[in-house]
N, C-alpha and C. Protein backbone atom coordinates (compact mmCIF):
# COMPACT_ATOMS: atom_id res chain seq x y z
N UNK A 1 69.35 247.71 -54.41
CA UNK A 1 68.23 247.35 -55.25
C UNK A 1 66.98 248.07 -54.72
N UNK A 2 66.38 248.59 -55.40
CA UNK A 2 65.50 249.49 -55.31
C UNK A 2 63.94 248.67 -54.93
N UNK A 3 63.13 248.74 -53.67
CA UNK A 3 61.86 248.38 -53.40
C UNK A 3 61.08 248.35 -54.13
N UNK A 4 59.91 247.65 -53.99
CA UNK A 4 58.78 247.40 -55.08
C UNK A 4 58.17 247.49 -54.41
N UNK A 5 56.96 248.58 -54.24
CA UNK A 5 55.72 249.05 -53.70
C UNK A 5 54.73 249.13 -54.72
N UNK A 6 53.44 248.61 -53.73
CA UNK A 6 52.49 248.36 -54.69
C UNK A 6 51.11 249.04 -53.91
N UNK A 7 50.23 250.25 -54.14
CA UNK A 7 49.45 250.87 -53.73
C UNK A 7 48.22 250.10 -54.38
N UNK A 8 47.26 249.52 -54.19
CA UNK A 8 46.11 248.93 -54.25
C UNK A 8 44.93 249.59 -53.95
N UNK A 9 44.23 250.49 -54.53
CA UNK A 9 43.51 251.37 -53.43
C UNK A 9 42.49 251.92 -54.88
N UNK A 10 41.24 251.69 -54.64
CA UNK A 10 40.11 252.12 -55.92
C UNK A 10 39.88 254.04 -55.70
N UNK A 11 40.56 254.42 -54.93
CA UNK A 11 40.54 256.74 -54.71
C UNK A 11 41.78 256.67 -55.47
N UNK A 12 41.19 257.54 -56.31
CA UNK A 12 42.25 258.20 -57.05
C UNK A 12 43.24 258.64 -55.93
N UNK A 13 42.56 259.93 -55.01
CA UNK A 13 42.99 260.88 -54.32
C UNK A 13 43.71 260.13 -53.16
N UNK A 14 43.49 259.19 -52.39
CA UNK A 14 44.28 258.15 -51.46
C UNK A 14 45.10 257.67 -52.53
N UNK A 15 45.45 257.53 -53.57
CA UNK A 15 46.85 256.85 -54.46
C UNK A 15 47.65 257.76 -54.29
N UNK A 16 46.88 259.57 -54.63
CA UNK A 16 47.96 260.22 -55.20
C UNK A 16 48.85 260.12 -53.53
N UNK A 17 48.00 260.54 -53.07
CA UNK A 17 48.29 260.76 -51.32
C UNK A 17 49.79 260.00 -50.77
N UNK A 18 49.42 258.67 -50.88
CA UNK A 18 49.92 257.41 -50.65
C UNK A 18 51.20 257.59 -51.41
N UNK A 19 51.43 257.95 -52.84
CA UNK A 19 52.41 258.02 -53.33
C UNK A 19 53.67 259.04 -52.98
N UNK A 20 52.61 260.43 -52.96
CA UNK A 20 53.58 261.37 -52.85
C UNK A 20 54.39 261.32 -51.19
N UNK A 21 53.50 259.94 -50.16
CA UNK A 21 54.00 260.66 -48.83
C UNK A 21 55.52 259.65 -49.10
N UNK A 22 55.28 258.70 -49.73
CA UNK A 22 56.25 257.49 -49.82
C UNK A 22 57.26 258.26 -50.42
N UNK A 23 56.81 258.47 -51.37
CA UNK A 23 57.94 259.43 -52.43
C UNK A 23 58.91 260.60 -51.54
N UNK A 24 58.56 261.34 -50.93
CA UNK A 24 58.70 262.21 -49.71
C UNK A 24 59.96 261.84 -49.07
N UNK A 25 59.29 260.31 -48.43
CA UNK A 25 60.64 260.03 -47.53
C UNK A 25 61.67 258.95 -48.18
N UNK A 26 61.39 258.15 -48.88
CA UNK A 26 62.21 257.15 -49.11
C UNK A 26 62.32 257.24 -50.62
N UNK A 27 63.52 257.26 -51.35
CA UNK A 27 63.90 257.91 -52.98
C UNK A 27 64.04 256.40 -53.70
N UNK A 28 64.60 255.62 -52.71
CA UNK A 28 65.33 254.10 -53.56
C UNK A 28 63.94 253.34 -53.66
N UNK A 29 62.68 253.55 -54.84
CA UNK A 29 61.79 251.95 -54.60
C UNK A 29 61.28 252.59 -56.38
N UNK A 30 60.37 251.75 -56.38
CA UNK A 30 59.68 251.51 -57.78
C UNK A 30 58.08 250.92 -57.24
N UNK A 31 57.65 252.28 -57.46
CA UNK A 31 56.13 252.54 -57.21
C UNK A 31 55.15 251.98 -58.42
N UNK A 32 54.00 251.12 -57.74
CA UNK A 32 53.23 251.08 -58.47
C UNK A 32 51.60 251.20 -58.04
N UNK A 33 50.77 251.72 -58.75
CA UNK A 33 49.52 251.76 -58.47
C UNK A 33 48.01 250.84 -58.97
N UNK A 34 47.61 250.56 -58.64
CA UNK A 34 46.44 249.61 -58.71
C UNK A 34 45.36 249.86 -58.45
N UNK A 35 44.07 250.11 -59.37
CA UNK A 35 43.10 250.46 -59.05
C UNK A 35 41.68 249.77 -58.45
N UNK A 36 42.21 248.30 -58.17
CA UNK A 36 41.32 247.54 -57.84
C UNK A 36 41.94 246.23 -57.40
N UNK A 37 41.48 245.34 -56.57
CA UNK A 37 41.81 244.41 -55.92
C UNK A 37 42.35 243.62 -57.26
N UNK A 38 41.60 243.02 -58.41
CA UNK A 38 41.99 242.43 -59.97
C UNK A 38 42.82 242.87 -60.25
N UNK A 39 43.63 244.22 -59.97
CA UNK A 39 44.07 245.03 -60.64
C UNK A 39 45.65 244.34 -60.19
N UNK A 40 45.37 244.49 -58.73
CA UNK A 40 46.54 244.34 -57.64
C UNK A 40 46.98 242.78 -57.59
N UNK A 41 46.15 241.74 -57.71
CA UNK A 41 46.50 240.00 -57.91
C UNK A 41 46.91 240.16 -59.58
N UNK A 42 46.45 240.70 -60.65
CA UNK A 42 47.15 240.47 -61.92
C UNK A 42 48.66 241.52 -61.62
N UNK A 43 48.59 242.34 -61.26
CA UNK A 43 49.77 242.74 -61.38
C UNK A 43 50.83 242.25 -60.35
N UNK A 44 50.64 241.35 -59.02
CA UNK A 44 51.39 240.44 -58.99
C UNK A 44 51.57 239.22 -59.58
N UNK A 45 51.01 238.93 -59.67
CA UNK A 45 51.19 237.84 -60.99
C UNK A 45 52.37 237.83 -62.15
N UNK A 46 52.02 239.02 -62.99
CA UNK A 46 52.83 239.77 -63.85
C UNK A 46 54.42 239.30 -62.76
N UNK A 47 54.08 240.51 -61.98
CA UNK A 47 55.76 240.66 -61.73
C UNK A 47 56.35 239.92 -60.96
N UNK A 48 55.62 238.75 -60.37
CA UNK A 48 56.06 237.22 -60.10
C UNK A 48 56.54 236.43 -61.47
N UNK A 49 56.29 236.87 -62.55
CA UNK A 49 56.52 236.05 -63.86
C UNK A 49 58.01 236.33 -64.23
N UNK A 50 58.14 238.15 -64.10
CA UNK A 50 59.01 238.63 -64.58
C UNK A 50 59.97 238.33 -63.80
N UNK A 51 59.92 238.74 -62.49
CA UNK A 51 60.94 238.80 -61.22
C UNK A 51 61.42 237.92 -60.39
N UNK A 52 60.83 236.97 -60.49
CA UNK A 52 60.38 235.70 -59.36
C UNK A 52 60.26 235.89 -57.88
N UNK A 53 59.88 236.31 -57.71
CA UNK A 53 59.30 237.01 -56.20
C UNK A 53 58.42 238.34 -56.57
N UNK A 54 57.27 238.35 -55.65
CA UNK A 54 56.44 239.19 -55.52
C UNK A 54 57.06 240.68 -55.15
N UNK A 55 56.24 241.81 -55.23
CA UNK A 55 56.54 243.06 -54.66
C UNK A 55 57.11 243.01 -53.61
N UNK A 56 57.36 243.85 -52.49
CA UNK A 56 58.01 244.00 -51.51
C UNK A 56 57.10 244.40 -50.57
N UNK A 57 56.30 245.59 -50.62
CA UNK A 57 55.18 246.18 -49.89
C UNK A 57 54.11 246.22 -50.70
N UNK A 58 52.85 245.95 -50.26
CA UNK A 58 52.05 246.41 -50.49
C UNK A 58 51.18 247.28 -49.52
N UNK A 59 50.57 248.35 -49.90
CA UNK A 59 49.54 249.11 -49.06
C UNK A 59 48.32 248.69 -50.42
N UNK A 60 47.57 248.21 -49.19
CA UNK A 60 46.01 247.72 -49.09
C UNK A 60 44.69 248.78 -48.66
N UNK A 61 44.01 248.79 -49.93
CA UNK A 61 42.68 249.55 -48.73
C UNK A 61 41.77 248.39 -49.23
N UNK A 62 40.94 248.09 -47.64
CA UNK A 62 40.20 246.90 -47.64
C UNK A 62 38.63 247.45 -48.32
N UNK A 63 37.78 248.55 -48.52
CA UNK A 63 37.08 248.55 -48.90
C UNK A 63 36.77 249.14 -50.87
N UNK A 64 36.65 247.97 -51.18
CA UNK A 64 36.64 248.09 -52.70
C UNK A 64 35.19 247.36 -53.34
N UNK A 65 35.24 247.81 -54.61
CA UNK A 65 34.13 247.69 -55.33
C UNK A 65 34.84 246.23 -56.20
N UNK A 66 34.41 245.13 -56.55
CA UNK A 66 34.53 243.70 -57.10
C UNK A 66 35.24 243.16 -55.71
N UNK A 67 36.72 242.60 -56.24
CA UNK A 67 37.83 241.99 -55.16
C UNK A 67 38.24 243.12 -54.00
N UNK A 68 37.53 243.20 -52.77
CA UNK A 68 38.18 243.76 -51.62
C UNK A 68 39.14 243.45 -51.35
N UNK A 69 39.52 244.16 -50.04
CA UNK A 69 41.10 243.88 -49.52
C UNK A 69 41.23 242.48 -48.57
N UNK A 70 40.09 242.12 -48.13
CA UNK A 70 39.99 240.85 -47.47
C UNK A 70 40.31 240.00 -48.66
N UNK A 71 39.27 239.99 -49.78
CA UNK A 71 39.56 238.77 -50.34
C UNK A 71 40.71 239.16 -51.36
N UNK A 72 40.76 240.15 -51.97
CA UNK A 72 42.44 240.19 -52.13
C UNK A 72 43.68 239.45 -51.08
N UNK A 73 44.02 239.65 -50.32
CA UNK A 73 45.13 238.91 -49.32
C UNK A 73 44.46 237.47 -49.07
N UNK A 74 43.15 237.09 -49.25
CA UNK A 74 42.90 235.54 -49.57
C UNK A 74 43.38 234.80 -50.65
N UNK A 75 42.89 235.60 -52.27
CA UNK A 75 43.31 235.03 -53.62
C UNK A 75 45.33 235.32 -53.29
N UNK A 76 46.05 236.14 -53.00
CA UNK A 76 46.99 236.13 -53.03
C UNK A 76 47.88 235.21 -52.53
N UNK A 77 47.19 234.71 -51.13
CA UNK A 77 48.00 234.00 -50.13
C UNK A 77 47.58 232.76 -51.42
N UNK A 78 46.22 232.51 -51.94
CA UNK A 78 46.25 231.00 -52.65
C UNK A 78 46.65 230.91 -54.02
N UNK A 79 46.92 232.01 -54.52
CA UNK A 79 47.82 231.85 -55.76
C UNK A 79 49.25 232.14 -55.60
N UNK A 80 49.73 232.25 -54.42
CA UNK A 80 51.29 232.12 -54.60
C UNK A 80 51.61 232.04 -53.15
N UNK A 81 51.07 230.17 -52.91
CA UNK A 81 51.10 229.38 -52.04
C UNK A 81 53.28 229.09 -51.96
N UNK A 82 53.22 228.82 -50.88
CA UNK A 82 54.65 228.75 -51.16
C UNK A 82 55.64 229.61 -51.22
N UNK A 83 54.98 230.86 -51.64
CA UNK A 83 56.40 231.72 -52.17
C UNK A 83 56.22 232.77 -50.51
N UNK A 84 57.67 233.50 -50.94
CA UNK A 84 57.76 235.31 -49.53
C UNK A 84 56.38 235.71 -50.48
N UNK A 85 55.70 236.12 -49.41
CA UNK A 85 54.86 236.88 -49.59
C UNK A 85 55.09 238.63 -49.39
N UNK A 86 54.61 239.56 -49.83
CA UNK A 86 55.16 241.00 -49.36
C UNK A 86 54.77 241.22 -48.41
N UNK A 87 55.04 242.13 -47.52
CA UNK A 87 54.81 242.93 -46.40
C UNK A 87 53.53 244.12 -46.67
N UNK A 88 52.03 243.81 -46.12
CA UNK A 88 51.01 244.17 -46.04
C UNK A 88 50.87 245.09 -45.40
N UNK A 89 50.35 246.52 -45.66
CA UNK A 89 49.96 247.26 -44.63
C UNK A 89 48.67 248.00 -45.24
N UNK A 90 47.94 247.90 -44.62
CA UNK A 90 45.98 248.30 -44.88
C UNK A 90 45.78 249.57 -44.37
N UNK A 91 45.41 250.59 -45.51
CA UNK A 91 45.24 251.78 -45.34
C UNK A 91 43.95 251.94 -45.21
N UNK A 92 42.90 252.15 -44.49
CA UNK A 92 41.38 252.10 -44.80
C UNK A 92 41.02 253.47 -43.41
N UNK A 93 39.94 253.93 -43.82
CA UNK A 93 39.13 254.34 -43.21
C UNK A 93 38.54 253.86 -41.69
N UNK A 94 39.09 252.59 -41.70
CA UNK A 94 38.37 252.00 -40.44
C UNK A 94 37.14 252.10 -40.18
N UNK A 95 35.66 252.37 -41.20
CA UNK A 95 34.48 252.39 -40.92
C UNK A 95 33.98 251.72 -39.88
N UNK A 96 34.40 250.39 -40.12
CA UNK A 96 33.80 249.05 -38.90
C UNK A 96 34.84 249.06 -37.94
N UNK A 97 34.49 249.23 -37.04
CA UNK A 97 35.69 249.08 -36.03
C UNK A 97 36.34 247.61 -35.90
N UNK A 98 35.71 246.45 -36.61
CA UNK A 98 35.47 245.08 -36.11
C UNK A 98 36.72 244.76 -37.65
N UNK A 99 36.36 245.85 -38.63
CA UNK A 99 37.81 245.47 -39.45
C UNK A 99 39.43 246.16 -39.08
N UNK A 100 39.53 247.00 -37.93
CA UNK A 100 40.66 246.88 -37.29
C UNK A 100 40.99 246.01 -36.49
N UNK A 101 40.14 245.54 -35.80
CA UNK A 101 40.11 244.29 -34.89
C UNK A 101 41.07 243.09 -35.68
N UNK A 102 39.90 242.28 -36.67
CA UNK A 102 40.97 241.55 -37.68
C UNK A 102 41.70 242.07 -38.37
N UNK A 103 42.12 243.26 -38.88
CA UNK A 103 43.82 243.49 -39.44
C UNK A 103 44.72 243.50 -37.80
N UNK A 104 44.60 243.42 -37.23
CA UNK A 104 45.19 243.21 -35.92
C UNK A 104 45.71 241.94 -36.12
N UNK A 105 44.84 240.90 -35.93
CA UNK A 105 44.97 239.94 -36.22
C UNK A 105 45.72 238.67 -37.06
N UNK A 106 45.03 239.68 -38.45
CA UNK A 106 45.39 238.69 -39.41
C UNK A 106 46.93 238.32 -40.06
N UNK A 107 47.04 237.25 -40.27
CA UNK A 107 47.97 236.51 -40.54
C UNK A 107 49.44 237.10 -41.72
N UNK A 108 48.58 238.14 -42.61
CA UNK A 108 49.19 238.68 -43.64
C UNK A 108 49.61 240.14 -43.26
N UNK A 109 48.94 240.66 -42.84
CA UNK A 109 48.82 242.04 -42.26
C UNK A 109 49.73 242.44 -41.03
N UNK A 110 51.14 243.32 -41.67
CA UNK A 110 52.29 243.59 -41.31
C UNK A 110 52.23 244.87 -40.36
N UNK A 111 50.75 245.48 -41.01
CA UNK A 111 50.03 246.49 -39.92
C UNK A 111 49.34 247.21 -40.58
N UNK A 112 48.45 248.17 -39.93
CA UNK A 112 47.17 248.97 -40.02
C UNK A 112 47.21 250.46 -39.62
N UNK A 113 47.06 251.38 -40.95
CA UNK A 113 46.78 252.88 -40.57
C UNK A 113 45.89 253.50 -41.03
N UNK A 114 44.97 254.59 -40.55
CA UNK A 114 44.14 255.15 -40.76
C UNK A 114 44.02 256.23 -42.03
N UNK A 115 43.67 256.18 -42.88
CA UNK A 115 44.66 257.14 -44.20
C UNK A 115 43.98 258.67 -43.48
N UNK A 116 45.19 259.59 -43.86
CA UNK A 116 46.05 259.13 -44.66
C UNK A 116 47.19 258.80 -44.72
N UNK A 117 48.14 258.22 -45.09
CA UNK A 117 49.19 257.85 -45.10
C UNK A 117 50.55 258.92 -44.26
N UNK A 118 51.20 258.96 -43.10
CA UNK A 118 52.04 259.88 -42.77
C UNK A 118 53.49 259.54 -42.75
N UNK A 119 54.20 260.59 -42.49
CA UNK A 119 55.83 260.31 -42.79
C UNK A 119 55.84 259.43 -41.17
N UNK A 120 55.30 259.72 -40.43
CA UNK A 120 55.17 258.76 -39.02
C UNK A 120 55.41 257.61 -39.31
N UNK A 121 54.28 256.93 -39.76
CA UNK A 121 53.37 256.03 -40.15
C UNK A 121 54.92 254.90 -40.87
N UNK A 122 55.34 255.79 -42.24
CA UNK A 122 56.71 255.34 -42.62
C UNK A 122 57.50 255.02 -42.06
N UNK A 123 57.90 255.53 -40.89
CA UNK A 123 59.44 255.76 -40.47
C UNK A 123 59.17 254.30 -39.84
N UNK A 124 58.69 253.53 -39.02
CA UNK A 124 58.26 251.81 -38.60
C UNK A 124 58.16 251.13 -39.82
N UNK A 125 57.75 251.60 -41.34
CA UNK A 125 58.13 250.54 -42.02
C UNK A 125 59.18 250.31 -42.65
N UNK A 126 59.97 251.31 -43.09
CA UNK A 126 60.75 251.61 -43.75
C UNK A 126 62.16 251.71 -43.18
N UNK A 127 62.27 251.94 -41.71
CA UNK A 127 63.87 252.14 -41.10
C UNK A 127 64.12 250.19 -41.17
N UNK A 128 63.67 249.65 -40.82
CA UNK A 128 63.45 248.48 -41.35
C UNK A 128 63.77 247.37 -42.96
N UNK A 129 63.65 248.36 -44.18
CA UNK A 129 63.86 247.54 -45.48
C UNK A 129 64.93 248.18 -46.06
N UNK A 130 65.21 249.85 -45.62
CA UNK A 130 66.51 249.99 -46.18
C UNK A 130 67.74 249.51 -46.02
């Protein structure tokens, strides 16, 4: 059964990025893209309706324009209280050093890379779900 990845990220150019490195190494998933934190909670939603379980991965970039990536993985964890949640990994810039600190941390966050996205970077998430 083929993965459900879900790219969340308001750059065009970090989606295409993100996609093609995924695409690259791993052939078996079903990619999707999201242009905004709203974008990324309705479209789990959606495919919690359809599927009954959420995506599989998501890659997160925490700095966005409306719903960020903080409060994205807040509304998520409280609208689908109860259920597997996906496996989080936050692609950002790291501007603040104090927001690697908490993706370190935080509770949802499966881990943290600096974009852009590398076949490296993959090979720890992915030798793992195949």
């Amino acid at each position: 059964m083929p993965l459900t990845i879900c790219i969340i990220d308001d750059d065009l150019v970090s989606q295409f990025a993100t996609r093609y490195c995924v695409q690259q190494f791993f052939k078996d998933f079903d990619i999707v893209t999201c242009d905004s934190g709203e974008e990324g909670l309705s479209f789990c939603s959606q495919y919690f309706e359809e599927n009954n379980k959420l995506p599989d991965i998501i890659f997160l970039d925490l700095v966005m324009a409306g719903i960020d990536g903080w409060t994205f993985l807040e509304l998520l964890k409280q609208q689908h209280r109860n259920k597997k949640l996906p496996k989080v990994y936050v692609l950002s810039a790291f501007a603040k050093s104090s927001d690697r600190e908490i993706a370190k941390a935080h509770p949802l966050i499966s881990g943290y890379f600096d974009k852009p996205l590398s076949r490296i970077h993959l090979q720890g998430i992915f030798v793992n779900e195949k």
